[in-house]
Protein backbone atom coordinates (compact mmCIF):
# COMPACT_ATOMS: atom_id res chain seq x y z
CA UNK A 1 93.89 115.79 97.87
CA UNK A 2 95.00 117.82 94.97
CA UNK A 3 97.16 115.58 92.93
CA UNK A 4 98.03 118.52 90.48
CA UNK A 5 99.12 120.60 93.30
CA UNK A 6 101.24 117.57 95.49
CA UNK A 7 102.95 117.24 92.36
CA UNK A 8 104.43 120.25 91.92
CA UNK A 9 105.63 120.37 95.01
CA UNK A 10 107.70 117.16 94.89
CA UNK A 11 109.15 117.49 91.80
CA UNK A 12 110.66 120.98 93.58
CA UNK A 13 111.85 118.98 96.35
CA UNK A 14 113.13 116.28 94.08
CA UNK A 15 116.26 117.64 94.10
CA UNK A 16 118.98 116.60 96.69
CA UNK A 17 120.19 120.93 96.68
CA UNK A 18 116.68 122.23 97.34
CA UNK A 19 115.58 119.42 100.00
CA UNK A 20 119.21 120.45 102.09
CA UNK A 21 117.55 124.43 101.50
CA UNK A 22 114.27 123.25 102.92
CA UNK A 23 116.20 121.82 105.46
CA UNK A 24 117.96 125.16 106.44
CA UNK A 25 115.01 126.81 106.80
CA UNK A 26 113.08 124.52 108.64
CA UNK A 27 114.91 126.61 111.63
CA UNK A 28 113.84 129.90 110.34
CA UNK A 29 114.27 132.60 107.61
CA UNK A 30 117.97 132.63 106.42
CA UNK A 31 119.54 135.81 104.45
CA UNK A 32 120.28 134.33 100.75
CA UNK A 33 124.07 134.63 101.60
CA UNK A 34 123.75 132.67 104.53
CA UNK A 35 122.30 129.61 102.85
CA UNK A 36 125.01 129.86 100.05
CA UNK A 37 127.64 129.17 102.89
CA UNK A 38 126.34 125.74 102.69
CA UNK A 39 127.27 124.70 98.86
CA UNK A 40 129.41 124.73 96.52
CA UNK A 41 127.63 126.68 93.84
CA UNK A 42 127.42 130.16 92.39
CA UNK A 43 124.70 133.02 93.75
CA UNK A 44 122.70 132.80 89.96
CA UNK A 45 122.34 129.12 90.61
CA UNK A 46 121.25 129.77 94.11
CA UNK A 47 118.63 131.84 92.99
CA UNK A 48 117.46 129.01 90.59
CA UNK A 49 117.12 126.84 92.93
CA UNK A 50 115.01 129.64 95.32
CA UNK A 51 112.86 130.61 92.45
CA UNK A 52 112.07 127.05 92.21
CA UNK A 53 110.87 126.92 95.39
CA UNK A 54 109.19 129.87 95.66
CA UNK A 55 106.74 129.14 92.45
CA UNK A 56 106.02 126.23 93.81
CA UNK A 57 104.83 127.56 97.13
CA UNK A 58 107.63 126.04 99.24
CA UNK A 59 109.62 129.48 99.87
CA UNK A 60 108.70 133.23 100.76
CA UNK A 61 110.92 135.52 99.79
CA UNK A 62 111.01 139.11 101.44
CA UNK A 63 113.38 141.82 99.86
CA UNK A 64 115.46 144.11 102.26
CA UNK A 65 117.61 146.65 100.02
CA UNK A 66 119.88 143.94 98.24
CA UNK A 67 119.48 141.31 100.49
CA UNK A 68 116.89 138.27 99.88
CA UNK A 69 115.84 136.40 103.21
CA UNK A 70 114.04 132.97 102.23
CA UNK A 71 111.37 131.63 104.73
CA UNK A 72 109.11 128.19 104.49
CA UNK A 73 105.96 129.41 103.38
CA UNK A 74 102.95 128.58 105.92
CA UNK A 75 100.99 126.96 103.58
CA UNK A 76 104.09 124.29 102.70
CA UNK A 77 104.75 123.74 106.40
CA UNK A 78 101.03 123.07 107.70
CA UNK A 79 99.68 121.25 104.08
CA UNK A 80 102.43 119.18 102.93
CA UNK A 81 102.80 116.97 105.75
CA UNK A 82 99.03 116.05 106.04
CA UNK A 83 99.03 115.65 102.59
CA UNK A 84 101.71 112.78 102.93
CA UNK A 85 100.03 111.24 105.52
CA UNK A 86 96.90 111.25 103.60
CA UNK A 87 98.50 110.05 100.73
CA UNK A 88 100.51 106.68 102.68
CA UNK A 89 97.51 105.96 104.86
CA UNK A 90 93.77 104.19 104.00
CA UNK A 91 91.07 105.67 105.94
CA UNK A 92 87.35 105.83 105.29
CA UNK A 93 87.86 108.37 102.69
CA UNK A 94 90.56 106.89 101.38
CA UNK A 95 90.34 106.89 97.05
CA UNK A 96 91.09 102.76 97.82
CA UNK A 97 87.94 102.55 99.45
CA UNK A 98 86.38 103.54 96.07
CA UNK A 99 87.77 100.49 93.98
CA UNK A 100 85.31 97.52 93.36
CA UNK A 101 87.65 94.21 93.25
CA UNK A 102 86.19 91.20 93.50
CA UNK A 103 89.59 89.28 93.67
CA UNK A 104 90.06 90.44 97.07
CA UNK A 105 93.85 91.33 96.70
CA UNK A 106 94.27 88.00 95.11
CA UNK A 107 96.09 87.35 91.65
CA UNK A 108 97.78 85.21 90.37
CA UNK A 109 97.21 82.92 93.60
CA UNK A 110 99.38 85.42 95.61
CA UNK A 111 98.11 87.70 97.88
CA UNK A 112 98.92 91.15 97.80
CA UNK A 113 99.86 93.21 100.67
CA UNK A 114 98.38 96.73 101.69
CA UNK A 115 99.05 99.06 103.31
C-alpha cells in the first residue's frame, strides 16, 4: 500500500462538499453546472473544490467549449476501495504480521482487542 498516495486522497475527501461531489458522480459524469445545483456556493469555489479532486486523482475533467463535465477517475474507483479494505483487514501480508511482541496483546494486564 502506498501510504503517501492513500493520503492524499483522504485528505481530498475529507471534506463534507467534495465527499457529496464524489457522491454525484458515482452515477456518472455530471456537466460542472449540474453539480452546482446541489450547493449553496459560488462557480470559483466549485472549481476549488474540482481542482482538488482532480490533483489528487479522484476527478477527470474533460473540456467541451465552456462547459467542464467531471467524471470519477478509473484509477479512484477500482484502487481506493481495495486499498481500504487492505488497510481495515489483517491478512498474511498484513504490515501487523511484521511486528515482534512478546506481550501478546497484553499490557497493563488488559488485553487488547484486534481487529
Amino acid at each position: 500500500m502506498n501510504y503517501d498516495e492513500m493520503s492524499k486522497t483522504l485528505k481530498a475527501l475529507a471534506d463534507p462538499k467534495r465527499l457529496k461531489i464524489v457522491d454525484l458522480l458515482s452515477c456518472g459524469s455530471l456537466c460542472a453546472c449540474d453539480i452546482l445545483d446541489h450547493f449553496d456556493f459560488t462557480q470559483p469555489t466549485l472549481s476549488h473544490h474540482m481542482k482538488v479532486l482532480e490533483k489528487a486523482g479522484v476527478v477527470l475533467v474533460t473540456k467541451e467549449g465552456t462547459w467542464h463535465h467531471y467524471q470519477l477517475t478509473d484509477r479512484f474507483v477500482d484502487q481506493f476501495m481495495g486499498s481500504m479494505m487492505q488497510l481495515f483487514s489483517a491478512k498474511d501480508d498484513c504490515i501487523c504480521k511484521k511486528i515482534n511482541c512478546d506481550c501478546k496483546g497484553e499490557k497493563n494486564d488488559e488485553k487488547i482487542g484486534t481487529i
